[in-house]
Protein backbone atom coordinates (compact mmCIF):
# COMPACT_ATOMS: atom_id res chain seq x y z
CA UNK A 1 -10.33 -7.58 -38.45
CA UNK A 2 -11.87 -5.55 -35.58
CA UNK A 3 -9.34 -3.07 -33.79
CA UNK A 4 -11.63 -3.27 -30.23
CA UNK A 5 -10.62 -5.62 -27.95
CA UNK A 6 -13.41 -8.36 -28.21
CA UNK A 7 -15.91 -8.11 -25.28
CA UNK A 8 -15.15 -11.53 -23.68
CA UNK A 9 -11.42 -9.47 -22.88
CA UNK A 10 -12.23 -6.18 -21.59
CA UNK A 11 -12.76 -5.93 -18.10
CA UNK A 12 -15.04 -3.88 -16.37
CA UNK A 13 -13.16 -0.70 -15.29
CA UNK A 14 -9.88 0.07 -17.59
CA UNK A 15 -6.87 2.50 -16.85
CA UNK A 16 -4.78 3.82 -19.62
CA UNK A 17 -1.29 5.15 -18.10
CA UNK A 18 2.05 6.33 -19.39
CA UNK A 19 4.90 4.23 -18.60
CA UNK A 20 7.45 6.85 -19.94
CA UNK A 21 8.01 10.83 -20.09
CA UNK A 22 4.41 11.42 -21.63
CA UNK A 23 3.34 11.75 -25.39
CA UNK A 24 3.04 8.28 -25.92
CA UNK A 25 -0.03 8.57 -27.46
CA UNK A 26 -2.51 7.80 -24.82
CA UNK A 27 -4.99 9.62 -26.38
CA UNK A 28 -5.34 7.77 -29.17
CA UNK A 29 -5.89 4.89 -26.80
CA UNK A 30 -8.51 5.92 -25.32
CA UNK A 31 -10.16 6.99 -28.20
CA UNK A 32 -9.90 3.42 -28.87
CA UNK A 33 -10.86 1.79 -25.69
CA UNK A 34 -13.71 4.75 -25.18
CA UNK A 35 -16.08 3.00 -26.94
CA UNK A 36 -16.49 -0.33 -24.63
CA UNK A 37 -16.88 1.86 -21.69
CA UNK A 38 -19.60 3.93 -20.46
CA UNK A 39 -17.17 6.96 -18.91
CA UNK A 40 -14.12 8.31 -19.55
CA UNK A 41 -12.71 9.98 -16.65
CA UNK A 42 -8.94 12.06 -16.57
CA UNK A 43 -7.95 11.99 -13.19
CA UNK A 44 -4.32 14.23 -12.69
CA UNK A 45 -2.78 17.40 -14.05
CA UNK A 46 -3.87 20.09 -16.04
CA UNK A 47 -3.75 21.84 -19.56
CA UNK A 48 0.11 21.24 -20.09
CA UNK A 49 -1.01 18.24 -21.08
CA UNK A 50 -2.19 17.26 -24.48
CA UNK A 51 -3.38 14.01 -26.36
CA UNK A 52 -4.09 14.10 -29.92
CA UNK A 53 -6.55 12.19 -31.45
CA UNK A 54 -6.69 11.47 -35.52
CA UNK A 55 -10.17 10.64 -36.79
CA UNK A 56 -10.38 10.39 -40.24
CA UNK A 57 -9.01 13.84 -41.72
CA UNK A 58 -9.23 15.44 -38.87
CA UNK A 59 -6.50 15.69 -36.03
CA UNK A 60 -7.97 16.85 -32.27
CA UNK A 61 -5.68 18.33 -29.86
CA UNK A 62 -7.29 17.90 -26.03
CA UNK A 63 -5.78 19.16 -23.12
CA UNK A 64 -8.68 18.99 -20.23
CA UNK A 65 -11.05 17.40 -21.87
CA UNK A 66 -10.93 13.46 -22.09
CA UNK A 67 -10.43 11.78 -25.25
CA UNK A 68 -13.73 9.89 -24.95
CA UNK A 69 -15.07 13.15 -26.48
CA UNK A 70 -14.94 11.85 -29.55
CA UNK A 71 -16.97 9.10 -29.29
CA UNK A 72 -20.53 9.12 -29.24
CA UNK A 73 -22.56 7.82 -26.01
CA UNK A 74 -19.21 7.93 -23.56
CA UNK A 75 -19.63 10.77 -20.32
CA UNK A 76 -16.18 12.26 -20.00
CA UNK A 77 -15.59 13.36 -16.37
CA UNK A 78 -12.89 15.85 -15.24
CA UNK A 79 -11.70 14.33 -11.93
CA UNK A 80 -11.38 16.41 -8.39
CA UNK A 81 -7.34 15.32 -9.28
CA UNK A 82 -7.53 17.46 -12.20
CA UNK A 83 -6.09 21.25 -11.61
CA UNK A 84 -8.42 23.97 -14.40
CA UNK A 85 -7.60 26.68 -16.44
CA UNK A 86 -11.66 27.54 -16.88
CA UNK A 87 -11.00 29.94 -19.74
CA UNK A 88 -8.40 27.24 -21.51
CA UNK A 89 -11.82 24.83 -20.87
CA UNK A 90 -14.31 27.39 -22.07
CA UNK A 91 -11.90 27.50 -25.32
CA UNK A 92 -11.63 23.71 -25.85
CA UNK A 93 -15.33 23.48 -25.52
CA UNK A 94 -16.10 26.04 -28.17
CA UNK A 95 -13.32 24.32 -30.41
CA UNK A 96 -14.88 21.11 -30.19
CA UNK A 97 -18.54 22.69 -30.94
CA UNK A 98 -17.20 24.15 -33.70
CA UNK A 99 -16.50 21.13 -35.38
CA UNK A 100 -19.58 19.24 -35.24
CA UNK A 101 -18.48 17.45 -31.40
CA UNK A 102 -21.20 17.47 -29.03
CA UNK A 103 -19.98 18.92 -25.64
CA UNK A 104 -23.09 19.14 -23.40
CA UNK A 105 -24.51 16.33 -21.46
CA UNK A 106 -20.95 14.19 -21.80
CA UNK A 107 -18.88 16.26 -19.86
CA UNK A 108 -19.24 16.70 -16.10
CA UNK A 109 -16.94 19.01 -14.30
CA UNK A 110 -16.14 18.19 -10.46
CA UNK A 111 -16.35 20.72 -8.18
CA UNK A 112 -13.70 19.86 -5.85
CA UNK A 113 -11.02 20.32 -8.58
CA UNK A 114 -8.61 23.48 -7.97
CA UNK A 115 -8.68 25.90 -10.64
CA UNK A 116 -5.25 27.80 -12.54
CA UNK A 117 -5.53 31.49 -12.56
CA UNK A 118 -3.84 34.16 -14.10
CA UNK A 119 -1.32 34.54 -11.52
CA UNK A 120 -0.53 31.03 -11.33
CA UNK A 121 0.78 31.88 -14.72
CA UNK A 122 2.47 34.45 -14.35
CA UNK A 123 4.72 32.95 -10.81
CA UNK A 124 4.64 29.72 -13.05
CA UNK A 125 7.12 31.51 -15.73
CA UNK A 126 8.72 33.84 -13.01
CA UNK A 127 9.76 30.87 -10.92
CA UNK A 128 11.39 29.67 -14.54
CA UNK A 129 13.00 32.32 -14.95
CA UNK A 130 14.35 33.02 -11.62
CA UNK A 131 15.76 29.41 -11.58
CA UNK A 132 16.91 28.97 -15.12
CA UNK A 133 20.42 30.59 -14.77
CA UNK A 134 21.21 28.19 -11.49
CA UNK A 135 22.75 24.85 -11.28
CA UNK A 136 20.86 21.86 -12.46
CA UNK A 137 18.79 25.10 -14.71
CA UNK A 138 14.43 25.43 -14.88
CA UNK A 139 12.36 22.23 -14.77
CA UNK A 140 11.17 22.87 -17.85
CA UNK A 141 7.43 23.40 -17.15
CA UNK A 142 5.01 24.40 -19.95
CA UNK A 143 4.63 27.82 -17.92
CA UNK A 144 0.94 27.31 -18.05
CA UNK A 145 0.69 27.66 -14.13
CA UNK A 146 0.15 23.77 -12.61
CA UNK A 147 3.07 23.58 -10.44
CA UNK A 148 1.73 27.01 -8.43
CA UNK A 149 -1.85 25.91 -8.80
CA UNK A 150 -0.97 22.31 -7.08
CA UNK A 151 0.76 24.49 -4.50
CA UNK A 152 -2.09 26.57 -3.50
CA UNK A 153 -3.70 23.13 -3.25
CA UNK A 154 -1.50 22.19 -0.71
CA UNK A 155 -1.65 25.27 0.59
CA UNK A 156 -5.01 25.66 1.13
CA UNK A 157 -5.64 29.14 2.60
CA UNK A 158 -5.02 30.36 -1.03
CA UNK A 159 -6.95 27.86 -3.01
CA UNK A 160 -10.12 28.30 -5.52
CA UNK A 161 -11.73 25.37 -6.53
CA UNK A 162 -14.36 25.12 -9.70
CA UNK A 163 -17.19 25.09 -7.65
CA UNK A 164 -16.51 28.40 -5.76
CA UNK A 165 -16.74 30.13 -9.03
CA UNK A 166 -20.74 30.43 -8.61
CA UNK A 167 -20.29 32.20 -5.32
CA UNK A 168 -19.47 35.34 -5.39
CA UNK A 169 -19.04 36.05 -1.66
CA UNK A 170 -17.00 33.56 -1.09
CA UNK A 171 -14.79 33.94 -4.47
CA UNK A 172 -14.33 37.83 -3.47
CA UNK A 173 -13.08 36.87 -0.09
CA UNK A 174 -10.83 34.73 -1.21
CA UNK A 175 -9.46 36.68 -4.20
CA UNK A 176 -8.96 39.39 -1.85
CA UNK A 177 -6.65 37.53 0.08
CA UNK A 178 -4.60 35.72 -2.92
CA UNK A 179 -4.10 39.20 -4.81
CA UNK A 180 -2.46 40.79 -1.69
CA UNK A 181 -0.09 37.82 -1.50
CA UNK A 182 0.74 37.21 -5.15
CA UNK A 183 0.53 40.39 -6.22
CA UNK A 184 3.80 41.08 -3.64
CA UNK A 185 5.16 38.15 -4.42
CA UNK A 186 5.11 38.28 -7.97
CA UNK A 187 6.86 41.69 -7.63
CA UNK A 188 9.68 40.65 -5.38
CA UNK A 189 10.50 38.47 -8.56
CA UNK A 190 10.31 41.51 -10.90
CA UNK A 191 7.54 40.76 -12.55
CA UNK A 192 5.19 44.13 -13.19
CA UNK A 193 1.35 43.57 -12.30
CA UNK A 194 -1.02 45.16 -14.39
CA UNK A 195 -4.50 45.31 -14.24
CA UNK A 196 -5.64 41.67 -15.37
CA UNK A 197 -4.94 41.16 -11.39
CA UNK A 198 -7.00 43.90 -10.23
CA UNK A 199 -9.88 42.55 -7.44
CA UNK A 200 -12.72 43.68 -10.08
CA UNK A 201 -11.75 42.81 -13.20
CA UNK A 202 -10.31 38.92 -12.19
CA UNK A 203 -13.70 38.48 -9.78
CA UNK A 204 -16.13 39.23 -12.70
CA UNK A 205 -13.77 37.22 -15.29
CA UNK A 206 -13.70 33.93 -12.95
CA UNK A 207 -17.71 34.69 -11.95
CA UNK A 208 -18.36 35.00 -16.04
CA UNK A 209 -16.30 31.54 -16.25
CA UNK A 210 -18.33 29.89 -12.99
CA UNK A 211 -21.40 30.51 -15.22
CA UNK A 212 -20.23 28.65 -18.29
CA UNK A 213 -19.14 26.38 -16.70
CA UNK A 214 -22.06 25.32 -14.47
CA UNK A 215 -24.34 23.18 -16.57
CA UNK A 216 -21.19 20.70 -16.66
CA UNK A 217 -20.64 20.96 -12.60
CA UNK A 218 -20.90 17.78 -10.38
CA UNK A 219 -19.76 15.89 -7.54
CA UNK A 220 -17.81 13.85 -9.59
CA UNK A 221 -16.77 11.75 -6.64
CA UNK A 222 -20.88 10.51 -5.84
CA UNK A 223 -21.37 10.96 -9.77
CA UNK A 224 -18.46 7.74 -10.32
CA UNK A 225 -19.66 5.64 -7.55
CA UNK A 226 -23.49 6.02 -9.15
CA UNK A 227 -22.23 5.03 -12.30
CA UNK A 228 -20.39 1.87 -10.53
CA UNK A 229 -23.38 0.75 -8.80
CA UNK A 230 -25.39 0.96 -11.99
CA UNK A 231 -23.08 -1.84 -13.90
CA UNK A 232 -21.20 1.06 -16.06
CA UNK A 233 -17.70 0.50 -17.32
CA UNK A 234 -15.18 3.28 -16.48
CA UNK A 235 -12.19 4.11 -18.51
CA UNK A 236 -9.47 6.47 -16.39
CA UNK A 237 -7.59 8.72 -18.40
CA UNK A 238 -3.66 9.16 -17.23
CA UNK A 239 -2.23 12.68 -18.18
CA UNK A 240 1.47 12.93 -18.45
CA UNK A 241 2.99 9.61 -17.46
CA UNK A 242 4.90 7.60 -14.55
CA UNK A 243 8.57 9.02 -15.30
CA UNK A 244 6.87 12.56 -13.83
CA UNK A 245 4.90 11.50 -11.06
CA UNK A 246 5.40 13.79 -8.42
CA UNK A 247 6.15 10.58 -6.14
CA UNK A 248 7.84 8.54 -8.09
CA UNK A 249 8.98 9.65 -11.44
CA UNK A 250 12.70 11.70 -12.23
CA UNK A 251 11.67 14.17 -9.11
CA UNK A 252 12.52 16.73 -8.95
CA UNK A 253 11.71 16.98 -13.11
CA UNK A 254 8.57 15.98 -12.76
CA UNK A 255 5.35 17.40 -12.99
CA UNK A 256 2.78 18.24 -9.65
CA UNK A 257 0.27 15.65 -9.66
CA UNK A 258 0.48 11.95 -9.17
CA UNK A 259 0.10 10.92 -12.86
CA UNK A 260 1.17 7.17 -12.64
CA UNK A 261 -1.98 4.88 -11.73
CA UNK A 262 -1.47 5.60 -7.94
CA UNK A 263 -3.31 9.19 -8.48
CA UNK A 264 -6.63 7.28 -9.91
CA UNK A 265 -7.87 6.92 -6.09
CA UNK A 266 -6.99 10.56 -4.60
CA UNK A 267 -7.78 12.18 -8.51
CA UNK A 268 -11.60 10.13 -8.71
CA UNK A 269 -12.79 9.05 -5.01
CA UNK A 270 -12.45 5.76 -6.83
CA UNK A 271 -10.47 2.98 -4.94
CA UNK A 272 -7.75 1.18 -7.08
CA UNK A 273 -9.52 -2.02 -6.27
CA UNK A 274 -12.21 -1.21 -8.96
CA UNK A 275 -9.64 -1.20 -11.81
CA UNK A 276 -9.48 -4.36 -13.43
CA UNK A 277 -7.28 -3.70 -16.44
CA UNK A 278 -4.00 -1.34 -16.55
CA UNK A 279 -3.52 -0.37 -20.11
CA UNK A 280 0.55 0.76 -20.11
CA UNK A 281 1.51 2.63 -23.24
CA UNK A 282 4.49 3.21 -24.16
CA UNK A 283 6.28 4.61 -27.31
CA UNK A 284 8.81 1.81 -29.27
CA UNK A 285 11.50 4.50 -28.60
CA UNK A 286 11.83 6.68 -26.13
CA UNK A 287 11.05 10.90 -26.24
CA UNK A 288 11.11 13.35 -23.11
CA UNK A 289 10.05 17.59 -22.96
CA UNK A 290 11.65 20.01 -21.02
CA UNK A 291 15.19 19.43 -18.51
CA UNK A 292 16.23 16.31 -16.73
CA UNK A 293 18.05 13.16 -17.05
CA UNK A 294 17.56 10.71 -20.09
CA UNK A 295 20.30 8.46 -20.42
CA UNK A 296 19.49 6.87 -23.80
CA UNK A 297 18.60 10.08 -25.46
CA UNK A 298 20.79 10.38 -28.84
CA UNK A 299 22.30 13.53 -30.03
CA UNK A 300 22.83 12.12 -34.33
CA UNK A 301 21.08 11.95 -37.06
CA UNK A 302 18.86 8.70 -36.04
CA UNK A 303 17.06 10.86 -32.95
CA UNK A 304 16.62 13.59 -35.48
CA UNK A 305 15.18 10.83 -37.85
CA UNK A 306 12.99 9.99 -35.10
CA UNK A 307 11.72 13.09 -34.11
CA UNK A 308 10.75 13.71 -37.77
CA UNK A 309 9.63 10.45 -38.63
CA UNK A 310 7.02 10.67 -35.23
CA UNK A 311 6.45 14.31 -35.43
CA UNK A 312 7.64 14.68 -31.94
CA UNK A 313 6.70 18.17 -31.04
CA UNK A 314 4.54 18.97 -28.52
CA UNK A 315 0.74 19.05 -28.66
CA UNK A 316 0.81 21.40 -25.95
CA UNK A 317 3.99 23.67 -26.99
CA UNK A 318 4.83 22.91 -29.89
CA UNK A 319 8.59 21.91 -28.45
CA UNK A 320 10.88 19.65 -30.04
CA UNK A 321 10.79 16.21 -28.17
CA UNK A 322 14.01 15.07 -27.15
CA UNK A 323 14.72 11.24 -28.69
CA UNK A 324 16.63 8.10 -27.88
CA UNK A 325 16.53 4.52 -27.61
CA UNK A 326 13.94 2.63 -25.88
CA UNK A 327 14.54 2.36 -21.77
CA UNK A 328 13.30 -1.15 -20.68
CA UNK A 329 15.00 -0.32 -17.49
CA UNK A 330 12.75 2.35 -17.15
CA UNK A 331 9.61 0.22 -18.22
CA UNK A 332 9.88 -2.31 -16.06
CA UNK A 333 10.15 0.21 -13.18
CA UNK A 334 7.21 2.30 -14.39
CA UNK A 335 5.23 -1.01 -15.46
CA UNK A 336 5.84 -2.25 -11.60
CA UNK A 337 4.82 1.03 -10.19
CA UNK A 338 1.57 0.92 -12.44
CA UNK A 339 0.54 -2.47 -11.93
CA UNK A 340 0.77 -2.67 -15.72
CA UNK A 341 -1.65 -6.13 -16.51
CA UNK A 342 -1.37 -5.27 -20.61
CA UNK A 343 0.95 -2.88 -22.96
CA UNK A 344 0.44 -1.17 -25.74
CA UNK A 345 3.56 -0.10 -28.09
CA UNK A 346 2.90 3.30 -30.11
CA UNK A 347 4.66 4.72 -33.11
CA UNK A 348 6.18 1.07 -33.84
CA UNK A 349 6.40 2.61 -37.79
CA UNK A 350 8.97 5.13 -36.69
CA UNK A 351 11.59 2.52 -36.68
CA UNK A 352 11.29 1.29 -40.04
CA UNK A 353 13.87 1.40 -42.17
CA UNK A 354 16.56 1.48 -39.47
CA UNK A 355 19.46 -1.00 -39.92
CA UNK A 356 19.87 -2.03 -36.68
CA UNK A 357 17.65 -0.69 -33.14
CA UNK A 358 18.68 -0.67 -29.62
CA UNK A 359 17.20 -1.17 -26.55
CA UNK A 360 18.46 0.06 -22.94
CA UNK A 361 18.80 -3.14 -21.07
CA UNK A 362 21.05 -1.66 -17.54
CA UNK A 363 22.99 1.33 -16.20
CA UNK A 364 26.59 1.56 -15.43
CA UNK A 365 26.92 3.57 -12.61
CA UNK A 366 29.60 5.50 -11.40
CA UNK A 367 31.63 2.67 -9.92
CA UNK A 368 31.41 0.34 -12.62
CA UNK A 369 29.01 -1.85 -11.37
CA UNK A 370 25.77 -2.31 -13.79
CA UNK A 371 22.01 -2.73 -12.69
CA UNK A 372 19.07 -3.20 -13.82
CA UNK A 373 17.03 -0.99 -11.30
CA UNK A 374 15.56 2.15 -12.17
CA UNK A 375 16.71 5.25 -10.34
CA UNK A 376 14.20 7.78 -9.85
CA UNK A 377 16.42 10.52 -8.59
CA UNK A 378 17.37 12.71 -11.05
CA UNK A 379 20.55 13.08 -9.50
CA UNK A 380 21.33 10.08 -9.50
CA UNK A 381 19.81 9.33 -12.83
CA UNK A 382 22.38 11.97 -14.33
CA UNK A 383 25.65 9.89 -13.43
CA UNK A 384 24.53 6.56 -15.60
CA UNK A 385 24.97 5.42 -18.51
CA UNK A 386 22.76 3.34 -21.00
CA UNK A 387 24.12 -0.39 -21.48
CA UNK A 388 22.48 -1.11 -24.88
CA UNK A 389 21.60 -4.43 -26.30
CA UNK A 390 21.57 -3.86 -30.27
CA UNK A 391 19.40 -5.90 -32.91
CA UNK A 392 19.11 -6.41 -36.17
CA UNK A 393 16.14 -3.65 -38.23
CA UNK A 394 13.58 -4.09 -40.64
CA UNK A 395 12.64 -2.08 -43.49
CA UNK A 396 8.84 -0.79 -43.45
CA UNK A 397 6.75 -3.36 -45.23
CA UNK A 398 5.33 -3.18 -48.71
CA UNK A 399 1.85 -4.33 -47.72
CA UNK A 400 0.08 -2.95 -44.13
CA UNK A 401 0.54 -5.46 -41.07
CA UNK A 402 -2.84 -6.93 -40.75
CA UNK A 403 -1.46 -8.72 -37.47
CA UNK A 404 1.55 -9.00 -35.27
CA UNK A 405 2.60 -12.42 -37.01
CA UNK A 406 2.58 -10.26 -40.45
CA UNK A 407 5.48 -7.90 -38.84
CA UNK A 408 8.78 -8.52 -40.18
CA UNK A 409 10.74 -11.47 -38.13
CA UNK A 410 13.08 -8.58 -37.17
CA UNK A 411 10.22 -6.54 -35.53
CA UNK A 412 8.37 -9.36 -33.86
CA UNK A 413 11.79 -10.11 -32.12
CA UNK A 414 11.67 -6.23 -31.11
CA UNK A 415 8.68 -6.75 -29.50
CA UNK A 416 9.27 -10.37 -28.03
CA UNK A 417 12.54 -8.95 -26.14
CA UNK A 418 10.37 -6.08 -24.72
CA UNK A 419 7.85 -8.52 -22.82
CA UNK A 420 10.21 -10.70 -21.82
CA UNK A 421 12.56 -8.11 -19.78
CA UNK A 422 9.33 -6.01 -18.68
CA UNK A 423 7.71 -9.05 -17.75
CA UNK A 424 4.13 -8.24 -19.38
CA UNK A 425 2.49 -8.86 -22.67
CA UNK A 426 2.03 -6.41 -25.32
CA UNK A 427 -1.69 -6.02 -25.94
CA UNK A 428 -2.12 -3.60 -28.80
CA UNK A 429 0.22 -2.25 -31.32
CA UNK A 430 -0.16 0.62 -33.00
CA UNK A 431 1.69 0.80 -36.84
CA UNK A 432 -0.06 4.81 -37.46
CA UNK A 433 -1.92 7.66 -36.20
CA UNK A 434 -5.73 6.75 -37.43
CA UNK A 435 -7.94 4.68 -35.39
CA UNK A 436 -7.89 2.27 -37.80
CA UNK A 437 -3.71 1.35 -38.27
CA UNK A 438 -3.66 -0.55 -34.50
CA UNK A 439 -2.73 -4.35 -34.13
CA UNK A 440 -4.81 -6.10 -31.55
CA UNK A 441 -3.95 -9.76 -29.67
CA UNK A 442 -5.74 -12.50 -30.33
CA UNK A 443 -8.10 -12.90 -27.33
């Protein structure tokens, strides 16, 4: 049986989006999807996020660079959305190489995106820090400078973006600037500047990174529409997931960059219009990194089953994942949000051999009353708690599910009670990490 998606079902432009706190193995999606498009194209955040990728005996970890790297024929393009760490790049490029991936041609850069410098860094973990002994405690960032970077976005006056690193008037004028102002601010927080922020030293670093970098340089933006007009299929490439959109995930423990499907348009040039298909993955429990609220998160020996049974430590950090029971209150929300037209449920194997599973159907809130309505404030998220709706387990099968009819009954009526409160059909399965262990609906 094929694992692709017959042609007759995919449509012409595809986006692959979390629908929970991240990790839910969207890279392995796309690495699946990649090769019935013509681009893949990662549109938000920066390299605190990570999708791994198992091909064969070998396991990728990617952080900037989109999955489609993998597969042969498939541009990857690094969206204007996208915030770079050009030395992180430089290193995932070389990694790749290494290995026998070709990195040349297939990966276009856009200029417009902002790029993460040391100091971004450096205020990143300061601002943790500072913050971390106060009520409500740090966000839990992966202290690998996005937040700051997305700031000096905003900001403007003290922004560099990829394509100013081949000009090294400009970049010196600029740098001059920044240094004077970060270098003071990073020592009203106590934090001791050394050298690797001197004007010389950081100018010729970021110049020597604007060089390697420019054979992969484009306007991504004109480069997308091109690619459009010609007939090519486009696959966008969600990092993190809707539960830490800036906008509308647990705010304020969230990350900086519109990471649901809404950031496809501002992160590409590329109207939503275009995207036919919204691929929504999700995990058939639920994990989250770093502070804020997660009202079905267990503290027992079934999340600790879970995170070993998933290996849920970060690809990024290496942190231990926190675990609970699947949020369909939180789905539906994110799913809504998204625009969701198809799911796909990861890491359904973790939950063999559980005697019974449960699923988060509403929230009691503080009065009593129950809903069904996700609440994105983390404040307010903080004072629920989960109603559950418990079923019946299933031991992992003896022989490897060729289909979703050959899941035990007890698992098919896991997944039948998940489209019918989200409200949208679950597309793809996935029973393992390779390519090859993935379920796929009959077209």
């Amino acid at each position: 049986m094929s694992t692709r998606p017959s042609d007759s079902a995919r449509a012409s432009h595809t986006a692959v989006v979390g629908l929970q706190w991240g990790d839910e193995g969207k890279g392995k999606l796309v690495d699946l999807l990649a090769p019935d498009h013509d681009l893949t194209v990662r549109y938000n955040g920066g390299a605190n996020a990570g999708h791994t990728v198992v091909v064969g005996d070998e396991r990728y970890a990617l952080h900037l660079i989109p999955s489609g790297i993998l597969v042969p024929d498939c541009t990857c393009v690094v969206g204007n959305g996208v915030v770079v760490d050009p030395w992180k790049l430089l290193e995932e490029i070389e990694g790749l190489r290494g290995r026998g991936v070709e990195v040349s041609e297939n990966l276009r850069i856009s200029t417009r995106a902002h790029v993460v410098m040391p100091y971004h860094k450096l205020l990143d973990n300061a601002l943790e820090e500072a913050i971390s002994g106060q009520r409500g405690g740090a966000i839990g960032t992966t202290r690998r400078g996005i937040g700051p970077a997305y700031a000096d976005k905003v900001q403007r006056s003290t922004a560099i973006r990829v394509g100013d690193l081949r000009h090294r008037d400009r970049l010196e004028r600029r740098l001059e600037t920044i240094l004077s102002l970060r270098t003071r601010q990073l020592r009203s927080l106590g934090v001791e500047v050394g050298d690797e922020l001197s004007l010389p030293r950081l100018l010729e670093e970021s110049l020597a990174a604007g060089d390697a970098l420019a054979p992969h340089m484009a306007d991504t933006t004109w480069l997308l529409h091109d690619a459009i007009d010609a007939g090519k299929s486009i696959l966008f490439e969600g990092a993190n997931a809707c539960l830490l959109d800036v906008d509308h995930g647990t705010y304020p423990f969230v990350t900086s960059s519109n990471c649901s499907t809404l950031g496809i348009p501002a992160g590409t040039g590329v109207p939503l219009g275009h995207v036919d298909r919204v691929l929504g993955i999700m995990k058939a429990y639920s994990t989250r990194v770093g502070g804020g609220p997660f009202p079905s998160e267990l503290h027992d020996e079934i999340g600790d089953r879970i995170r070993e049974r998933g290996r849920e430590y970060g690809t990024t950090t290496g942190r231990p994942r926190r675990c609970g029971w699947l949020d369909l209150v939180a789905a539906k929300y994110t799913a809504m949000v998204c625009g969701v037209t198809g799911i796909a449920c990861t890491l359904f194997d973790v939950l063999g051999g559980l005697e019974e599973v449960s699923l988060c159907v509403g929230y009691r809130l503080p009065d009593g009353s129950v809903t069904d309505r996700f609440l994105p404030d983390a404040e307010d998220l903080m004072d629920v708690e989960p109603v559950y709706e418990t079923m019946s387990g299933w031991h992992d099968p003896v022989d490897p599910p060729t289909d979703r009819a050959s899941l035990p009954d007890a698992a098919r009526r896991y997944l039948d009670r998940i489209e019918s409160f989200v409200g949208v059909p679950i597309e793809i399965v996935s029973i393992g990490p390779e390519r090859s262990e993935v379920l796929v609906a009959a077209s």
